[in-house]
PDB file of N, CA and C in Angstrom:
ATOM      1  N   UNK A   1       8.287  -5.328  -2.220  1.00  0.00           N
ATOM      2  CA  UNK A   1       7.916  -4.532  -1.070  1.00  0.00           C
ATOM      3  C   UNK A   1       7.637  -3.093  -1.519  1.00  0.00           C
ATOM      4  N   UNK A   2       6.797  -2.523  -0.797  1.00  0.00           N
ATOM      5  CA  UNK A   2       6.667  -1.082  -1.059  1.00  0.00           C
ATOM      6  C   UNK A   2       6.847  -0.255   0.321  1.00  0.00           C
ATOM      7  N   UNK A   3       7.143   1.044  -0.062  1.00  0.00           N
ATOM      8  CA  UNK A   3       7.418   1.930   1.448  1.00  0.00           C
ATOM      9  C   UNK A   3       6.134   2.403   1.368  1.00  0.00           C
ATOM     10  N   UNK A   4       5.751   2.665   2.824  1.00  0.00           N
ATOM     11  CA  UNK A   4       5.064   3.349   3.405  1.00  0.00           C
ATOM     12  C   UNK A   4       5.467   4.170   4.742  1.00  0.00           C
ATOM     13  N   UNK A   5       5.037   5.550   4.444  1.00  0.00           N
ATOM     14  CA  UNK A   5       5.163   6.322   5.438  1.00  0.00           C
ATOM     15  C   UNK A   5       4.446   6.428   6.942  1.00  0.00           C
ATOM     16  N   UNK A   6       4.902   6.320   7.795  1.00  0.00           N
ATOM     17  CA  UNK A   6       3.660   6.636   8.792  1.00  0.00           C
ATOM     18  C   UNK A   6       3.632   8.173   9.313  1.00  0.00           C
ATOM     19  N   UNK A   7       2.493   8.028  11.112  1.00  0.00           N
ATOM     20  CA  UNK A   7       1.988   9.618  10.879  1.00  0.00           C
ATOM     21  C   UNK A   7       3.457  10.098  11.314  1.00  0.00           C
ATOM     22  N   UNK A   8       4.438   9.506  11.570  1.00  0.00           N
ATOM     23  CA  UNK A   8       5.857   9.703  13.167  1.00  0.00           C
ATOM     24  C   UNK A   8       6.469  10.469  11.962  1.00  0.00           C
ATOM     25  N   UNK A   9       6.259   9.859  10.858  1.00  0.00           N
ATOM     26  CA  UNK A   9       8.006   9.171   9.705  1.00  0.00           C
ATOM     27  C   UNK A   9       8.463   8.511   9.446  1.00  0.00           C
ATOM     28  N   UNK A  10       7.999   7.781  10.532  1.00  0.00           N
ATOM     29  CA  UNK A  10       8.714   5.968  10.230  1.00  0.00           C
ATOM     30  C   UNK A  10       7.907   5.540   8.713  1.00  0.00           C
ATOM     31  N   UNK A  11       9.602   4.588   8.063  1.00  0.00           N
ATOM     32  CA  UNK A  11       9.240   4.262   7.173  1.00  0.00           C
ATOM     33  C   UNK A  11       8.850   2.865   7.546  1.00  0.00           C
ATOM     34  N   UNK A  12       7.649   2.107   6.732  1.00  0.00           N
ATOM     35  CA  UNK A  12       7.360   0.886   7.198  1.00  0.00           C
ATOM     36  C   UNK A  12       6.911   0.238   5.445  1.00  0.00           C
ATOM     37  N   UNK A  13       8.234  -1.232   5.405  1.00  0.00           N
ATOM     38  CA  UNK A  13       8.213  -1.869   4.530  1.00  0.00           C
ATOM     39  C   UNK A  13       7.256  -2.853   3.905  1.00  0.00           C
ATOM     40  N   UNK A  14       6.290  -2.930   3.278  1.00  0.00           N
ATOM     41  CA  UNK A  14       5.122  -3.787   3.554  1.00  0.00           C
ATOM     42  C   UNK A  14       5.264  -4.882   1.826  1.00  0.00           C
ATOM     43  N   UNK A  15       4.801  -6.363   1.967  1.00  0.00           N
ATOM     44  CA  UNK A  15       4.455  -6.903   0.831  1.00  0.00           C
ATOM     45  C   UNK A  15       2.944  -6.495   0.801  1.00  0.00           C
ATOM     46  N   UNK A  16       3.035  -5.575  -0.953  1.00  0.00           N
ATOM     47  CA  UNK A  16       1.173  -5.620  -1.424  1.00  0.00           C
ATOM     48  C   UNK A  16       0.316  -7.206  -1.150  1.00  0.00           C
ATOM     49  N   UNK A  17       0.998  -8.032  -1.101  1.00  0.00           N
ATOM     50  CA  UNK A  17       0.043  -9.016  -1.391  1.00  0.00           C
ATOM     51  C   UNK A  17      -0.818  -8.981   0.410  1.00  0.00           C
ATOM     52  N   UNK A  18      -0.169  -8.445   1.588  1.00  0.00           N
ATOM     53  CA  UNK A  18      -0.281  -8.392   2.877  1.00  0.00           C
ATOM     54  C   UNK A  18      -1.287  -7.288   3.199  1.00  0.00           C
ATOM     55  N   UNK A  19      -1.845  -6.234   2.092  1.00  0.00           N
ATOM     56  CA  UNK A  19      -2.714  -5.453   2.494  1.00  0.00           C
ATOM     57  C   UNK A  19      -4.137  -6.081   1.787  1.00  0.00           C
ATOM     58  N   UNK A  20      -5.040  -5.502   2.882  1.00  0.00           N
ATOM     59  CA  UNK A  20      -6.259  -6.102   2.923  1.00  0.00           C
ATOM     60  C   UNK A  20      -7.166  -5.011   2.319  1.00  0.00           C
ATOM     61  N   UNK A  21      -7.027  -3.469   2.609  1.00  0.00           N
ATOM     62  CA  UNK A  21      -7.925  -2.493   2.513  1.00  0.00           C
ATOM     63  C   UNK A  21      -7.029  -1.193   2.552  1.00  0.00           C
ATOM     64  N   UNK A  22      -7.475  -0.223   1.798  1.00  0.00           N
ATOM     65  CA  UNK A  22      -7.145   1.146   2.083  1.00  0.00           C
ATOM     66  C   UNK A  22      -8.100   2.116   1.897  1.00  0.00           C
ATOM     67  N   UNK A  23      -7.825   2.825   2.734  1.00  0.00           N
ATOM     68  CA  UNK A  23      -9.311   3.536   3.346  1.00  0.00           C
ATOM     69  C   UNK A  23      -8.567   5.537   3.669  1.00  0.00           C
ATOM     70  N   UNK A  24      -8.913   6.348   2.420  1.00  0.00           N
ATOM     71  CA  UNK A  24      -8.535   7.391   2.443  1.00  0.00           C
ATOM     72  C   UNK A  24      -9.042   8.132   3.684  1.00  0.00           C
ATOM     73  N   UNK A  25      -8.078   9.192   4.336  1.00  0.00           N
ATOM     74  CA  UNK A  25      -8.731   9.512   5.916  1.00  0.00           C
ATOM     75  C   UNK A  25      -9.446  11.188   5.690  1.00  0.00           C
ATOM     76  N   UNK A  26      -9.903  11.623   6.586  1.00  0.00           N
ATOM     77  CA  UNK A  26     -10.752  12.774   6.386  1.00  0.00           C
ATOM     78  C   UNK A  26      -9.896  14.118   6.220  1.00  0.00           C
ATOM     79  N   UNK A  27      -9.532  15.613   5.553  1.00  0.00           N
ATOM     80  CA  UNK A  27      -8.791  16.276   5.659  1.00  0.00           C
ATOM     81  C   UNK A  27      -8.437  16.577   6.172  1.00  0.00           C
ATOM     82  N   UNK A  28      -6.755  16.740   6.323  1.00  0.00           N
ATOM     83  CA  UNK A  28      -6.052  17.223   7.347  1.00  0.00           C
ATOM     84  C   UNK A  28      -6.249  16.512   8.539  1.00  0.00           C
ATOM     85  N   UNK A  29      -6.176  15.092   8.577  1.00  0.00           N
ATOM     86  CA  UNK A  29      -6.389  14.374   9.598  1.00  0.00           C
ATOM     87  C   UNK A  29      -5.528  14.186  10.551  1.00  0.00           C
ATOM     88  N   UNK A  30      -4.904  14.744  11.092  1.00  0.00           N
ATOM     89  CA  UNK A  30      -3.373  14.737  11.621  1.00  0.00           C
ATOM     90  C   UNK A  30      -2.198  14.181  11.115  1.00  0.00           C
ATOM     91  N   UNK A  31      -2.329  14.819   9.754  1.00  0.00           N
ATOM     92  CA  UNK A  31      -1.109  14.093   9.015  1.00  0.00           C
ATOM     93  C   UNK A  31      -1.277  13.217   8.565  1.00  0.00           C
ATOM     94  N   UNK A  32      -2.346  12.742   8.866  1.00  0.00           N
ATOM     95  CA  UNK A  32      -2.645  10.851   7.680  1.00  0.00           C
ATOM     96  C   UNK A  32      -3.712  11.246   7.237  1.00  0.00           C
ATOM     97  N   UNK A  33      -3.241  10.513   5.958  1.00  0.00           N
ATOM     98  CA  UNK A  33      -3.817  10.831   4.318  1.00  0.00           C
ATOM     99  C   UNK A  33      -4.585   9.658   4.343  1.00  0.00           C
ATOM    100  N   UNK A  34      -3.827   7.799   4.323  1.00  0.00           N
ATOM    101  CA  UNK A  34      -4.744   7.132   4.524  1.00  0.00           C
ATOM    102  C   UNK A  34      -4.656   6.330   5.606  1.00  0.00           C
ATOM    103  N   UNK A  35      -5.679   5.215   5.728  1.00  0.00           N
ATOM    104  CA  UNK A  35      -5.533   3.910   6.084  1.00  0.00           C
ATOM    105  C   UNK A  35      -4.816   2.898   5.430  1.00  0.00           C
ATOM    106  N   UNK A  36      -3.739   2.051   5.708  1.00  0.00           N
ATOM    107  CA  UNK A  36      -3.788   0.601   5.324  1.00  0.00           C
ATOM    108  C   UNK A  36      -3.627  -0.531   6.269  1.00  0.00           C
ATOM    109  N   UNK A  37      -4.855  -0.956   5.991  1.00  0.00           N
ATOM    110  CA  UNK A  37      -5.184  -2.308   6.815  1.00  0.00           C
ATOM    111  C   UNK A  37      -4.578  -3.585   6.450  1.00  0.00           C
ATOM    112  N   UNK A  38      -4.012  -4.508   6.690  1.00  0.00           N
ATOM    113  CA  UNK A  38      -3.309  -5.699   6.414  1.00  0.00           C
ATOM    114  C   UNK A  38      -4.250  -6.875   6.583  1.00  0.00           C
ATOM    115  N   UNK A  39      -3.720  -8.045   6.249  1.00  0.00           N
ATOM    116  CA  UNK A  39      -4.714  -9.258   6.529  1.00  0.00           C
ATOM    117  C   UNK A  39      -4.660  -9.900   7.975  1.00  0.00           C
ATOM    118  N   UNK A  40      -3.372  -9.554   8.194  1.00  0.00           N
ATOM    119  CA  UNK A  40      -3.557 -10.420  10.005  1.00  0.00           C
ATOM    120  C   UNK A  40      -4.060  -9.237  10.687  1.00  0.00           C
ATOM    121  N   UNK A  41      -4.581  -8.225  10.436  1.00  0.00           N
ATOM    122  CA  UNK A  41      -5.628  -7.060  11.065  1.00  0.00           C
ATOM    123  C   UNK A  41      -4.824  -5.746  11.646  1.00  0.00           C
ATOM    124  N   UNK A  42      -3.714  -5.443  11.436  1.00  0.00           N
ATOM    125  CA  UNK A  42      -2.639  -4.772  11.742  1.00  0.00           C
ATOM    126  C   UNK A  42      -3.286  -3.611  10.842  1.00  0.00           C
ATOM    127  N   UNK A  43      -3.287  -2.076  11.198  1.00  0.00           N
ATOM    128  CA  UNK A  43      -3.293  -1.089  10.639  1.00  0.00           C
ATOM    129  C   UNK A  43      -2.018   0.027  10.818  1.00  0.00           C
ATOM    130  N   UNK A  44      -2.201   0.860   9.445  1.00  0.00           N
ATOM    131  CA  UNK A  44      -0.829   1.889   9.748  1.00  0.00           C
ATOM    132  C   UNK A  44      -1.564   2.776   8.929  1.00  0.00           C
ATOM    133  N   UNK A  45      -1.214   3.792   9.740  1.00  0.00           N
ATOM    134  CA  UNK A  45      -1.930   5.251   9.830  1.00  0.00           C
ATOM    135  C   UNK A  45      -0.915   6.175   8.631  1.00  0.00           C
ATOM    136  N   UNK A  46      -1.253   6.118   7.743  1.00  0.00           N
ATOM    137  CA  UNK A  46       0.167   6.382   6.429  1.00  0.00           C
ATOM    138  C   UNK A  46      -0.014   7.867   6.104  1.00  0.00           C
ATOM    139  N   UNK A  47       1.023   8.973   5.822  1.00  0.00           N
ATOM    140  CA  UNK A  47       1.258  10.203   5.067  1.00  0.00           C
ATOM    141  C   UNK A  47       1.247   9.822   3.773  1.00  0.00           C
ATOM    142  N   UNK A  48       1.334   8.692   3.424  1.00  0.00           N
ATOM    143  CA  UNK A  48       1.081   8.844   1.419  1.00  0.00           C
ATOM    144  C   UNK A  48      -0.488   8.193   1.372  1.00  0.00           C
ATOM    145  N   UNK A  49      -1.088   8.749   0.182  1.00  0.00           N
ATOM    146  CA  UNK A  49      -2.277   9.239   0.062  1.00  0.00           C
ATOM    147  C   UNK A  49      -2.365   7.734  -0.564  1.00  0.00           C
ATOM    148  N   UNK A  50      -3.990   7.436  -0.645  1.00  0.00           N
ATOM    149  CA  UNK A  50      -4.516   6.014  -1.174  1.00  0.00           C
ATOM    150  C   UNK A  50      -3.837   5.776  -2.772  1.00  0.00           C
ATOM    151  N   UNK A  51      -4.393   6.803  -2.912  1.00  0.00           N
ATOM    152  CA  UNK A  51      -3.851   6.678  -4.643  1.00  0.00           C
ATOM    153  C   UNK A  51      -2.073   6.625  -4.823  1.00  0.00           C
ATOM    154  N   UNK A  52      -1.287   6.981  -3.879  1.00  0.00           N
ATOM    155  CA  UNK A  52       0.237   6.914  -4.218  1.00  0.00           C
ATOM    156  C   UNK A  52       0.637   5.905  -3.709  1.00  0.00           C
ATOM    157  N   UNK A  53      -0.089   5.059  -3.074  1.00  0.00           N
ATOM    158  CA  UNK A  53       0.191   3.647  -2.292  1.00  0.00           C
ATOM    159  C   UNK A  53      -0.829   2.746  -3.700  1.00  0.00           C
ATOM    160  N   UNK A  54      -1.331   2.889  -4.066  1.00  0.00           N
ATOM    161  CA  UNK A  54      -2.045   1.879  -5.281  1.00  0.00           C
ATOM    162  C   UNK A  54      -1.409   2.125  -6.401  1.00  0.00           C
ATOM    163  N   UNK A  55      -0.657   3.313  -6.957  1.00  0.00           N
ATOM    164  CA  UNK A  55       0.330   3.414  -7.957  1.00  0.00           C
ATOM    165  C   UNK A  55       1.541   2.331  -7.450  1.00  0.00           C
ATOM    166  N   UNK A  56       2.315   2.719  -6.381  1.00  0.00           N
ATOM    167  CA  UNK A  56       3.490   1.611  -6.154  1.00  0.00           C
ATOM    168  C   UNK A  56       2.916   0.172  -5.524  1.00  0.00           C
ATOM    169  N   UNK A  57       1.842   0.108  -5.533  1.00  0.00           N
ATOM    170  CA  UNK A  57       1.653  -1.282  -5.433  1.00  0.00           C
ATOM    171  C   UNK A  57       1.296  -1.808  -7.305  1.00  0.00           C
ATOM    172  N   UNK A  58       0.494  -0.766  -8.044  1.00  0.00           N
ATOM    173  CA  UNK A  58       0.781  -0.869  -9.326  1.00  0.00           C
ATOM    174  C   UNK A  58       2.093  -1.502 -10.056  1.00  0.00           C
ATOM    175  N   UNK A  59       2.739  -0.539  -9.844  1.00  0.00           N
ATOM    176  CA  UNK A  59       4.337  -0.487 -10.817  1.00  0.00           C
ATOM    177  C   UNK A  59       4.752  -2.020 -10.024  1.00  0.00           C
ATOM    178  N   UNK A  60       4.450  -2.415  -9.033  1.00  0.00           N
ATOM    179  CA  UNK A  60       5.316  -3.429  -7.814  1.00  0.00           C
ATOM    180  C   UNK A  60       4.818  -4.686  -8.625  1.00  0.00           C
ATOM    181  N   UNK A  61       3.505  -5.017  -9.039  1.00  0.00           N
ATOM    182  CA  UNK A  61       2.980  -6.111  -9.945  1.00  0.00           C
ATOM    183  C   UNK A  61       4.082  -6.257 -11.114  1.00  0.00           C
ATOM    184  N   UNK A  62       3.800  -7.343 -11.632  1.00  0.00           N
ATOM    185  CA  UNK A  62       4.532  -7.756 -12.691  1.00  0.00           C
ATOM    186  C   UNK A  62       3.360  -9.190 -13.414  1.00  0.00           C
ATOM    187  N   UNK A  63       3.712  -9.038 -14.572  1.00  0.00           N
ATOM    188  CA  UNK A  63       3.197  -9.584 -15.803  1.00  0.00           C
ATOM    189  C   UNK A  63       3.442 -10.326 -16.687  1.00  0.00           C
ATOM    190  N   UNK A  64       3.334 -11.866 -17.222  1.00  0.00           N
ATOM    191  CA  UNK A  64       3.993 -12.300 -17.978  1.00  0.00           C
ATOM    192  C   UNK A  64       4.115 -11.560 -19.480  1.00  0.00           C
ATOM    193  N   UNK A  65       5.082 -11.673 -19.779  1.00  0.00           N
ATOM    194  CA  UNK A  65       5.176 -10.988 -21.351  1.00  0.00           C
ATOM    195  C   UNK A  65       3.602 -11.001 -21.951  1.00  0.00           C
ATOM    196  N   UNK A  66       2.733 -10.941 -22.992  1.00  0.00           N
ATOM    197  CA  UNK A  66       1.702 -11.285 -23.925  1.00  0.00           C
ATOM    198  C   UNK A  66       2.387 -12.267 -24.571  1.00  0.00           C
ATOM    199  N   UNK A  67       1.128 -13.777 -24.574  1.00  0.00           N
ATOM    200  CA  UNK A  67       1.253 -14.980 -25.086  1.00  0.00           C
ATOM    201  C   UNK A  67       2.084 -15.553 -24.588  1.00  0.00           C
ATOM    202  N   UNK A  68       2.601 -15.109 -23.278  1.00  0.00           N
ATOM    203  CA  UNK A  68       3.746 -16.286 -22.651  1.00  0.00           C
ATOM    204  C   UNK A  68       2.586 -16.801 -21.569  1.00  0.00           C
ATOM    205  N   UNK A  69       2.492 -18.249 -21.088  1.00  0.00           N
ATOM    206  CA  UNK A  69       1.495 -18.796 -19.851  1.00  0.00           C
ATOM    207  C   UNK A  69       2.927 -18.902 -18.685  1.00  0.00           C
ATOM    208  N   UNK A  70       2.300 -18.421 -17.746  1.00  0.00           N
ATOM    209  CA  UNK A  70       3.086 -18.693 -16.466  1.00  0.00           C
ATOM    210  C   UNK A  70       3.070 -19.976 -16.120  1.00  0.00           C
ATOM    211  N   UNK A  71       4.540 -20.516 -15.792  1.00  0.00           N
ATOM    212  CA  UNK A  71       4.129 -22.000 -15.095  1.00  0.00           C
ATOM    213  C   UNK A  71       3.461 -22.456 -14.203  1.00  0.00           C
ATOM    214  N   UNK A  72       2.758 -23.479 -14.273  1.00  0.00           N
ATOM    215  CA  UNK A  72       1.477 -23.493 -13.369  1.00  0.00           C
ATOM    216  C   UNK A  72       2.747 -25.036 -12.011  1.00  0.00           C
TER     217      UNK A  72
END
């Protein structure tokens, strides 16, 4: 899971695999930095910026070692 902020404060817990789109918002947009859109069509109006929500969805991935195959 990763946090996300909204425009209130509320923190809102989301699985990356559940977002569909993120869509950076125009300056100083009333406090939201971006969009993130989900797959069942749900949006949240977020204070952390596109790029600090794609870093912790970054670090949130995981990888098999090199030369190990994941079980299929």
């Amino acid at each position: 899971m990763i946090k996300l902020t909204d425009f209130d404060g509320r923190a809102h817990y989301i699985s990356p695999l559940a977002i569909a789109r993120i869509t950076e918002a125009g300056p100083n947009w009333h406090g939201i930095a971006c969009y993130v859109r989900t797959f069942d069509g749900k949006v949240i109006e977020a204070r952390d910026s596109a790029s600090e929500i794609a870093d912790q969805i970054n670090k949130h991935q995981t990888f098999p070692p090199e030369g190990r195959r994941q079980p299929e």
